[in-house]
N, C-alpha and C. Protein backbone atom coordinates (compact mmCIF):
# COMPACT_ATOMS: atom_id res chain seq x y z
N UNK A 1 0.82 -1.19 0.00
CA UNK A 1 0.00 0.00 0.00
C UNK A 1 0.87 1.25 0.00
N UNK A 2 1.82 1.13 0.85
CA UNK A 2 3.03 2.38 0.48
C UNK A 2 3.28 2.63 -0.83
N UNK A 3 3.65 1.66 -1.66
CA UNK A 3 3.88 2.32 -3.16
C UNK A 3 3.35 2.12 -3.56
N UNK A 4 1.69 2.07 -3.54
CA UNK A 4 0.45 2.09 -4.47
C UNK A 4 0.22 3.15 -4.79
N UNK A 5 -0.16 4.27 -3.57
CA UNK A 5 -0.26 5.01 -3.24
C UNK A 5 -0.12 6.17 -3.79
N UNK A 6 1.65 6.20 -4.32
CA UNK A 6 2.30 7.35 -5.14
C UNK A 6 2.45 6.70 -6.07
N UNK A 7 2.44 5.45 -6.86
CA UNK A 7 2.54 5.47 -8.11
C UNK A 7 1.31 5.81 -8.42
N UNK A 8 -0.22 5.42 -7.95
CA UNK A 8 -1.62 6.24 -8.52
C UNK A 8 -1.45 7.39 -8.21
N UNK A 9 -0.86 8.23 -7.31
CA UNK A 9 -0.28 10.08 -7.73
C UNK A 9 0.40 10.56 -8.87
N UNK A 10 0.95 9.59 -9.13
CA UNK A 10 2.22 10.21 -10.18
C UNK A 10 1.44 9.72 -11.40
N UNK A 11 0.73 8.65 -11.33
CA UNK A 11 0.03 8.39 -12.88
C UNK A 11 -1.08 9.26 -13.34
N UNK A 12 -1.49 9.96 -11.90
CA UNK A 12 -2.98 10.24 -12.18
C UNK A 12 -2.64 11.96 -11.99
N UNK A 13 -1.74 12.36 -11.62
CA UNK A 13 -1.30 14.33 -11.96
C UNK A 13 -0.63 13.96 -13.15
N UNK A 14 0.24 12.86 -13.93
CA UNK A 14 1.13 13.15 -15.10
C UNK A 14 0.49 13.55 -16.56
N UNK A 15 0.92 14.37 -16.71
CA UNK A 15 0.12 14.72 -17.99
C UNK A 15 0.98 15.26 -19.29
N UNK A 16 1.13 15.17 -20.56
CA UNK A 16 1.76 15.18 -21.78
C UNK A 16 2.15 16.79 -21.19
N UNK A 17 3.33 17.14 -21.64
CA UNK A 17 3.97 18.55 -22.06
C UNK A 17 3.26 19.42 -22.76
N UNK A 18 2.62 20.28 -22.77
CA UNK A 18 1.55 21.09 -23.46
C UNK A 18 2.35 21.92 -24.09
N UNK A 19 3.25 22.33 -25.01
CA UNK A 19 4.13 22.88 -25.74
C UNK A 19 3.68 24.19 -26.67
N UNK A 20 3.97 25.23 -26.64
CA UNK A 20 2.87 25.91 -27.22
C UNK A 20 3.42 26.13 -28.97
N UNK A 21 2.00 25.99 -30.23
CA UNK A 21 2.48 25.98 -31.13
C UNK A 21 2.91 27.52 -31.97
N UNK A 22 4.32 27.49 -31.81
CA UNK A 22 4.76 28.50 -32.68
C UNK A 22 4.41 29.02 -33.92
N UNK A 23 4.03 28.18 -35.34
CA UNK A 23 3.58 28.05 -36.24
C UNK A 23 2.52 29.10 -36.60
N UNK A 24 1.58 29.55 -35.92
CA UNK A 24 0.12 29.92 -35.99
C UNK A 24 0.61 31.17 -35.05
N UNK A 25 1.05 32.29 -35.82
CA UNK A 25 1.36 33.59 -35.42
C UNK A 25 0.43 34.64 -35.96
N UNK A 26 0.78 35.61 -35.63
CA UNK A 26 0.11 36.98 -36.20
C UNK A 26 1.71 37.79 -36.02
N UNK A 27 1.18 38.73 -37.42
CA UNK A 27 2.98 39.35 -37.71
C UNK A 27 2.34 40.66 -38.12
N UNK A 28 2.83 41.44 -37.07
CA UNK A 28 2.62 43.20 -37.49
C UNK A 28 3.65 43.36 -38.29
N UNK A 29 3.37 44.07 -39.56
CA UNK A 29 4.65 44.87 -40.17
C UNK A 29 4.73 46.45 -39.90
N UNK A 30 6.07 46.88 -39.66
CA UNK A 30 6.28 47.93 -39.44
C UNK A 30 6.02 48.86 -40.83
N UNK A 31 5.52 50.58 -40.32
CA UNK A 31 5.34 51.42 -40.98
C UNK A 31 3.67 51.17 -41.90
N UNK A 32 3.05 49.62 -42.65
CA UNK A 32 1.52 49.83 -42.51
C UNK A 32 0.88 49.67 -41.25
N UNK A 33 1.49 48.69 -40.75
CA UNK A 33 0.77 48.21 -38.93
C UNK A 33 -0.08 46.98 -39.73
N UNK A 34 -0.16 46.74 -41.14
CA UNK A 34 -1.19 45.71 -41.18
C UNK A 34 -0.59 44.35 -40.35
N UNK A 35 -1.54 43.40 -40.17
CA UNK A 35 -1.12 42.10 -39.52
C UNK A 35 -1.59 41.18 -40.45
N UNK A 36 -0.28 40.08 -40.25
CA UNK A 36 -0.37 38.99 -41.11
C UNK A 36 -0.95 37.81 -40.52
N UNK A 37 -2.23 37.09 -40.60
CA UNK A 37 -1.97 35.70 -39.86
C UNK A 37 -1.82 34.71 -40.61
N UNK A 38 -1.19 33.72 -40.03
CA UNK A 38 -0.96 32.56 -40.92
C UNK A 38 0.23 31.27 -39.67
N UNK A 39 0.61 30.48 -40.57
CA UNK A 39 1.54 29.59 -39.90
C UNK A 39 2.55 29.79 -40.24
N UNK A 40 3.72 29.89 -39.65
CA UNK A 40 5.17 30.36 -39.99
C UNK A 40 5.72 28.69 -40.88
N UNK A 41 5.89 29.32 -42.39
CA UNK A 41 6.91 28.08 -42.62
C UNK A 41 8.03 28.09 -42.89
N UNK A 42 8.69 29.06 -42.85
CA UNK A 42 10.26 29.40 -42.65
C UNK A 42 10.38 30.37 -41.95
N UNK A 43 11.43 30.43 -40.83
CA UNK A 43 11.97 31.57 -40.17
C UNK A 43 13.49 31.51 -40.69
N UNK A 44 14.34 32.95 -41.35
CA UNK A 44 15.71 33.51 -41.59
C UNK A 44 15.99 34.56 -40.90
N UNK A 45 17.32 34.51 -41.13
CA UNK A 45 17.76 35.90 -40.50
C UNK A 45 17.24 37.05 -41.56
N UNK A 46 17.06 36.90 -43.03
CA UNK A 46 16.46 38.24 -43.76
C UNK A 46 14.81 38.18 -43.94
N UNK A 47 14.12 36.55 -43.93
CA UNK A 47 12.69 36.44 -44.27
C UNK A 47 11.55 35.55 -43.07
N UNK A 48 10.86 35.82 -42.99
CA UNK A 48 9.77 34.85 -42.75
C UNK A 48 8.55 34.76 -43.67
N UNK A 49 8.30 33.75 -43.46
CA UNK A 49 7.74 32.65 -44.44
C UNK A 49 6.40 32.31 -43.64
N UNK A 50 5.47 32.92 -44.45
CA UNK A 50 3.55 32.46 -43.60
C UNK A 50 3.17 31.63 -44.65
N UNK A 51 2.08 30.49 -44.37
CA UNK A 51 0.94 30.30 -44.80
C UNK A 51 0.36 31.21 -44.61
N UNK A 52 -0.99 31.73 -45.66
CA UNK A 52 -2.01 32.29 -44.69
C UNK A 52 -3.05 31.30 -45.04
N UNK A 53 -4.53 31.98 -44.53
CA UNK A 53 -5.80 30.99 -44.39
C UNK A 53 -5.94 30.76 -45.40
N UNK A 54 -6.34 31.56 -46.90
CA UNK A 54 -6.52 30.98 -47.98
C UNK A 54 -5.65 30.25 -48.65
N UNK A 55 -4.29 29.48 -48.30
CA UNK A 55 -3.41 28.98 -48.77
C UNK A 55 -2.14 29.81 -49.81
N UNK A 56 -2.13 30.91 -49.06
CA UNK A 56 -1.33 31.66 -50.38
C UNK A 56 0.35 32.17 -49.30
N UNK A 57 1.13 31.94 -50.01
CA UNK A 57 2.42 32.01 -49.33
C UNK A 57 2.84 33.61 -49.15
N UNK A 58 3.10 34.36 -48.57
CA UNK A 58 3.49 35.49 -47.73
C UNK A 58 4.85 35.21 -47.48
N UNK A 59 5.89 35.96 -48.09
CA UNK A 59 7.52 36.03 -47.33
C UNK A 59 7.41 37.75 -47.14
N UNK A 60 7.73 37.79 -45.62
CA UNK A 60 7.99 39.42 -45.52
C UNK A 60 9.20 39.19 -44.89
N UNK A 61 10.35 40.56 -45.58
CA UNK A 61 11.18 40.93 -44.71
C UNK A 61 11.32 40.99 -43.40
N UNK A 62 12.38 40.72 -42.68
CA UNK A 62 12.40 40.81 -41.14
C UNK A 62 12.77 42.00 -40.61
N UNK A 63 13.20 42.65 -41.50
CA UNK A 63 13.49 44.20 -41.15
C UNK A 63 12.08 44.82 -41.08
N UNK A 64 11.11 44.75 -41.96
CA UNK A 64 9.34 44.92 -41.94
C UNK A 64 8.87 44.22 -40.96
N UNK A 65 9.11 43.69 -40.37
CA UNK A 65 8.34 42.96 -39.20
C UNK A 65 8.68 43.74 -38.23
N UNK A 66 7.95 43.70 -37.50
CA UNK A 66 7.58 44.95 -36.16
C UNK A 66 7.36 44.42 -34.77
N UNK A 67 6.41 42.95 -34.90
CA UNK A 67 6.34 42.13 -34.05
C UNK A 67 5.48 41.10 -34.26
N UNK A 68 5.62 39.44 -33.66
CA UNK A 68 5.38 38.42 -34.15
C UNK A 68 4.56 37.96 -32.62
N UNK A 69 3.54 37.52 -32.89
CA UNK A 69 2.87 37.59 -31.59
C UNK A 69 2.12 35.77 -32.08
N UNK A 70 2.17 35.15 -31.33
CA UNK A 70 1.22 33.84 -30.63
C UNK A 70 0.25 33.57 -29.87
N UNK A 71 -0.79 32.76 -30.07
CA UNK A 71 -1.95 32.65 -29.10
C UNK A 71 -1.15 32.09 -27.96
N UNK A 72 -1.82 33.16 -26.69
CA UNK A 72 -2.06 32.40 -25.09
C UNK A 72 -2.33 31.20 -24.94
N UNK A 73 -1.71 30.68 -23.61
CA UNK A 73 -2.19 29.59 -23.51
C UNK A 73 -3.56 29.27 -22.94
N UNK A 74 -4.01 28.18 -22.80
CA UNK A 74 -5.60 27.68 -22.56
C UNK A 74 -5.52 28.07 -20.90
N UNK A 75 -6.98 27.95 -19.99
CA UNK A 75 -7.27 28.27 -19.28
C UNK A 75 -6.58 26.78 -18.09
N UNK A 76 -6.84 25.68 -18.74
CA UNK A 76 -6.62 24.57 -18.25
C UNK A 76 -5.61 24.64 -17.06
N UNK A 77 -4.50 24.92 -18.11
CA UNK A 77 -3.55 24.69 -16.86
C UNK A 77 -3.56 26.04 -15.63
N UNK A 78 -3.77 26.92 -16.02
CA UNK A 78 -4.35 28.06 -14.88
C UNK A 78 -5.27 26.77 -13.91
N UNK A 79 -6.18 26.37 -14.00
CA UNK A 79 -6.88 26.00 -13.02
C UNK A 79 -6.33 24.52 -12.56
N UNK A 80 -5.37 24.10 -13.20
CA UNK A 80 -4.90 22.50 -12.42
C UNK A 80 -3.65 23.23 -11.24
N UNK A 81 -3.47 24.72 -12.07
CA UNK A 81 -2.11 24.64 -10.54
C UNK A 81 -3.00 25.30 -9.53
N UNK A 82 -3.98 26.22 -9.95
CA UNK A 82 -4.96 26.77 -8.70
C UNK A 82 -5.35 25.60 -7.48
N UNK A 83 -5.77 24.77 -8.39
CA UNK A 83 -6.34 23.55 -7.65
C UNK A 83 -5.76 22.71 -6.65
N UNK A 84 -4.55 22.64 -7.66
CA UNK A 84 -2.98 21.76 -6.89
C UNK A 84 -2.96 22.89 -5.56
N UNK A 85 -2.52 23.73 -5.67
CA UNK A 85 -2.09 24.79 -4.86
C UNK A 85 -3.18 24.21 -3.62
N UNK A 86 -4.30 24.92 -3.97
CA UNK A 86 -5.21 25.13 -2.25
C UNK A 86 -5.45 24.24 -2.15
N UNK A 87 -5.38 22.85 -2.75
CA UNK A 87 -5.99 21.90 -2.49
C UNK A 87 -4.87 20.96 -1.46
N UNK A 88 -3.06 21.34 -1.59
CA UNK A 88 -2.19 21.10 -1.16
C UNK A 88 -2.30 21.35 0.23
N UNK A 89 -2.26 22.76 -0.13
CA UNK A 89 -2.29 24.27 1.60
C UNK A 89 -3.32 23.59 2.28
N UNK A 90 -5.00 22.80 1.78
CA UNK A 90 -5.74 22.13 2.42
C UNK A 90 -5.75 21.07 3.15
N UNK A 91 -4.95 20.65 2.47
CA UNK A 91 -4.54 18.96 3.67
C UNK A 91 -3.10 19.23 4.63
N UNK A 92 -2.27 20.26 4.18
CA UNK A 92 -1.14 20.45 5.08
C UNK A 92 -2.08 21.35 6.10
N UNK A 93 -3.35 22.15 6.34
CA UNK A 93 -4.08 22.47 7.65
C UNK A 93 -4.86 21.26 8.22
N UNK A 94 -4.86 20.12 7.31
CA UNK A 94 -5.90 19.17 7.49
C UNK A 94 -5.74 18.23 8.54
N UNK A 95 -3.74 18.45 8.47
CA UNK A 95 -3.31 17.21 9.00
C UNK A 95 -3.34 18.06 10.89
N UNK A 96 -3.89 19.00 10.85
CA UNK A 96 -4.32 19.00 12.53
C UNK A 96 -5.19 19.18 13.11
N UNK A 97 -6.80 18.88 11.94
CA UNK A 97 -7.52 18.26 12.63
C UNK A 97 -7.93 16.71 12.98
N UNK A 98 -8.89 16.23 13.74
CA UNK A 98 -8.82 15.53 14.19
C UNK A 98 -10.55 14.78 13.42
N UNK A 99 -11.07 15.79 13.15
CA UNK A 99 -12.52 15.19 11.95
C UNK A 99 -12.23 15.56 10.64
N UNK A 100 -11.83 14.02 10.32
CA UNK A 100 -11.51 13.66 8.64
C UNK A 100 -12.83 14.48 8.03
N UNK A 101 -14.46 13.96 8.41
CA UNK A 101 -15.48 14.74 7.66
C UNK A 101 -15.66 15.58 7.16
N UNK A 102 -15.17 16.74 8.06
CA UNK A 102 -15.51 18.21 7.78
C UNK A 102 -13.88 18.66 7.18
N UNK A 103 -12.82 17.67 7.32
CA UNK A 103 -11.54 17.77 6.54
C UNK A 103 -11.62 17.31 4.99
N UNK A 104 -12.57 16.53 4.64
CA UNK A 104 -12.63 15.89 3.38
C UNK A 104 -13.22 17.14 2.76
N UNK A 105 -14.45 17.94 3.28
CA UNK A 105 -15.35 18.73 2.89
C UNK A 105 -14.51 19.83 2.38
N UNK A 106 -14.06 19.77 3.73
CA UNK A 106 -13.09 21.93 3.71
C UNK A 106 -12.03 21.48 2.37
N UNK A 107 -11.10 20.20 2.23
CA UNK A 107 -10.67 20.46 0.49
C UNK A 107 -10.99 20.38 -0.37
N UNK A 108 -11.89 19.37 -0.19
CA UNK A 108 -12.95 19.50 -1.77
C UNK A 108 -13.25 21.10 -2.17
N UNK A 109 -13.62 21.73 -1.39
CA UNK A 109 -14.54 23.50 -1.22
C UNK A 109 -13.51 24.05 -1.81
N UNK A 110 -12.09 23.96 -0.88
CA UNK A 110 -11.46 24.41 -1.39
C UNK A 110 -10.51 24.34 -2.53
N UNK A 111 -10.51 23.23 -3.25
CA UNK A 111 -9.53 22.59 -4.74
C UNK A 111 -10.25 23.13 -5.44
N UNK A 112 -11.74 23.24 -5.30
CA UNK A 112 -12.47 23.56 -6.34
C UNK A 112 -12.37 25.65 -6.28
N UNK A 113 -12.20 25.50 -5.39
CA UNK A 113 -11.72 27.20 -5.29
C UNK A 113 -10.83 27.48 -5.61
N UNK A 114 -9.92 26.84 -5.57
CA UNK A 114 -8.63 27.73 -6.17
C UNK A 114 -8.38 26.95 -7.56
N UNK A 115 -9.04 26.12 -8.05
CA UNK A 115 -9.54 26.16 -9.71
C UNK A 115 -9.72 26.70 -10.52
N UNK A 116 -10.88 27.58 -9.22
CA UNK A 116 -11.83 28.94 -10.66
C UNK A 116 -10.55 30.05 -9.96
N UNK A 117 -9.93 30.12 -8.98
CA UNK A 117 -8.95 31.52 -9.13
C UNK A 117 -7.88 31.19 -9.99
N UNK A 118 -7.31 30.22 -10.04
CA UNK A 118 -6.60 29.67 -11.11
C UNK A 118 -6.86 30.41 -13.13
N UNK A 119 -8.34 29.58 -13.06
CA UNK A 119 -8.88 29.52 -14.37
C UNK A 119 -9.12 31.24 -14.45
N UNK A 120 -9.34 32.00 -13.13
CA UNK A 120 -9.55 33.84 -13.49
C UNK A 120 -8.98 34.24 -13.76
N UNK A 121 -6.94 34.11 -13.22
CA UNK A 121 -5.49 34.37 -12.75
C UNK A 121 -5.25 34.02 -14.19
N UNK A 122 -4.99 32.86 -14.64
CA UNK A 122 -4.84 32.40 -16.31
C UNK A 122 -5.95 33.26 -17.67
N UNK A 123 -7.08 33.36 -17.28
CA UNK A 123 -7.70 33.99 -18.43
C UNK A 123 -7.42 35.40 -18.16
N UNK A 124 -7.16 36.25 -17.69
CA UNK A 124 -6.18 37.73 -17.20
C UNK A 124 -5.22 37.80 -18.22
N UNK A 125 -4.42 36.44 -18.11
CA UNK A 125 -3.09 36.69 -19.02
C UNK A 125 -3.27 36.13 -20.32
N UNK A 126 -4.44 36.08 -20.81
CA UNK A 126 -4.58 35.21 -22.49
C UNK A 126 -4.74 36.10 -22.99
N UNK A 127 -5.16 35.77 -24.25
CA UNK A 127 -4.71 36.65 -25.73
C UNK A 127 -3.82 35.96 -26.37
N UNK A 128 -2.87 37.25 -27.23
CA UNK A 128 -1.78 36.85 -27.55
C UNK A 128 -0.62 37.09 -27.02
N UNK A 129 0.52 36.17 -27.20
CA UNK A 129 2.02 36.69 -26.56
C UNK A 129 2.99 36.58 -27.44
N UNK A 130 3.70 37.84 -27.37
CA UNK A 130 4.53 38.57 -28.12
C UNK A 130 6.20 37.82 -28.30
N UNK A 131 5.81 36.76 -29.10
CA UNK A 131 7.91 36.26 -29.37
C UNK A 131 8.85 36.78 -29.66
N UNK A 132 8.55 37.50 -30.32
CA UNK A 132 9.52 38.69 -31.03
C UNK A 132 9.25 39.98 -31.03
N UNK A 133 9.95 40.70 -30.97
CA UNK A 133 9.55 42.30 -31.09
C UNK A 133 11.00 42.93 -31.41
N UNK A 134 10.51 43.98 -32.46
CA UNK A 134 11.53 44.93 -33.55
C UNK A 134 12.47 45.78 -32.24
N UNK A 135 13.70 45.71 -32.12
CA UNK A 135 14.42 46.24 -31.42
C UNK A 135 14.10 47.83 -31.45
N UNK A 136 14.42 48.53 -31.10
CA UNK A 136 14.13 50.12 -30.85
C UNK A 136 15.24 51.01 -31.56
N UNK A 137 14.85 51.50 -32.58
CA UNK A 137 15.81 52.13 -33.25
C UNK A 137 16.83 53.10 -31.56
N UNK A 138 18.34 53.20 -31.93
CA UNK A 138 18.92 54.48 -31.33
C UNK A 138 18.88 55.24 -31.38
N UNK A 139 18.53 56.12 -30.36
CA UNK A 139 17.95 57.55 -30.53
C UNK A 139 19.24 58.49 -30.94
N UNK A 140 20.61 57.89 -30.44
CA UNK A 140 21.71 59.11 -30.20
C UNK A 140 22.39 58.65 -31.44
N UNK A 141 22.03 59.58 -32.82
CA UNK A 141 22.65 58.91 -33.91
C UNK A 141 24.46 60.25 -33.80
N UNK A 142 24.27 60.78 -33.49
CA UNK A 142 25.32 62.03 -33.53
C UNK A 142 26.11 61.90 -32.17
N UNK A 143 27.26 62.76 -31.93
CA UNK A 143 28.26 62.56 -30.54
C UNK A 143 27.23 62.34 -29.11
N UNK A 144 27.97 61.69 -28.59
CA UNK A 144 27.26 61.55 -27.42
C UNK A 144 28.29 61.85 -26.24
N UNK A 145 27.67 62.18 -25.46
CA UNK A 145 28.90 62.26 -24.19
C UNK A 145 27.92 61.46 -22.79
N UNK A 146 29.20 61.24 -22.25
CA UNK A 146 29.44 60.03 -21.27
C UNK A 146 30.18 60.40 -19.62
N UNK A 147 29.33 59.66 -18.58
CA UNK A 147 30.20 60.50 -16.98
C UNK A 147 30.01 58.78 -16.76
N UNK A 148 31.81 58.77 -16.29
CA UNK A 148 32.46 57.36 -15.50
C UNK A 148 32.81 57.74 -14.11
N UNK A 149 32.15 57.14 -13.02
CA UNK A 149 32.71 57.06 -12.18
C UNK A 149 33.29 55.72 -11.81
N UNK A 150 34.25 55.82 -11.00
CA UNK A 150 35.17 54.81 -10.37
C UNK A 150 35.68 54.75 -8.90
N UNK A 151 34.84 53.90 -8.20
CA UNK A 151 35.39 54.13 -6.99
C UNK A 151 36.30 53.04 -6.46
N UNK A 152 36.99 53.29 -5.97
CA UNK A 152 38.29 52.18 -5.17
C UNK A 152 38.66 52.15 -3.64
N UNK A 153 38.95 51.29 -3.32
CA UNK A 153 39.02 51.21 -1.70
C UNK A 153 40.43 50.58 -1.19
């Protein structure tokens, strides 16, 4: 029963790597602002390379690209670590009472609570997220001057 125990833990939290797909971007180009969507099928140091939806191939310069943005991830895992979380903090208060009943109750109440703060905390941060973004031109194209200090002991 000792190692039943945690191998049905470890089988039953393990779950595939949820990897997020790069492919399926949106690409602002600099100076129209239009956006491209499509699936990336080549990335270079001078081009990227879209599908778009109607099947028609798109190579824009990378110097024209402005920023390359990806869908957020799903709500899911927001609410399995919510869950994990209070549902954890619930049995480490659990273990000093002395009625399992109203101990079984108070984590259930609570796994399922910190689920939906989970699933609120995660849908906050969805949309899209930004992989790339156009470095910032230098502002100081002409002399610049410079103060060094140096201290020694």
């Amino acid at each position: 029963m000792r190692i039943f125990l945690p191998v049905l833990a470890v089988l039953v939290l393990a779950s595939p790597v949820a990897a997020q797909d790069y492919r399926q971007v949106w690409v602002t180009q600099s100076g129209s602002g239009e956006v491209v969507h499509g699936r990336i099928l080549d990335l270079s140091e001078h081009t990227v390379a879209l599908m778009t939806a109607d099947h028609t191939r798109v190579e824009l310069p990378i110097d024209r690209v402005l920023r390359i943005e990806v869908r957020g991830d799903s709500v899911k895992n927001g609410s399995v670590i919510g869950a994990a979380v209070m549902g954890g903090l619930s049995l480490l208060t659990c273990a000093e009472y002395r009625n399992g009943g109203a101990c079984a109750v108070g984590v259930t109440l609570n796994t399922i609570l910190g689920g939906f703060i989970g699933a609120g905390i995660d849908a906050i941060n969805g949309g899209r997220t930004t992989i790339y973004s156009k470095p910032a031109a230098s502002a100081a194209t002409g002399p610049s001057a410079r103060v060094q200090f140096k201290l020694r002991f």
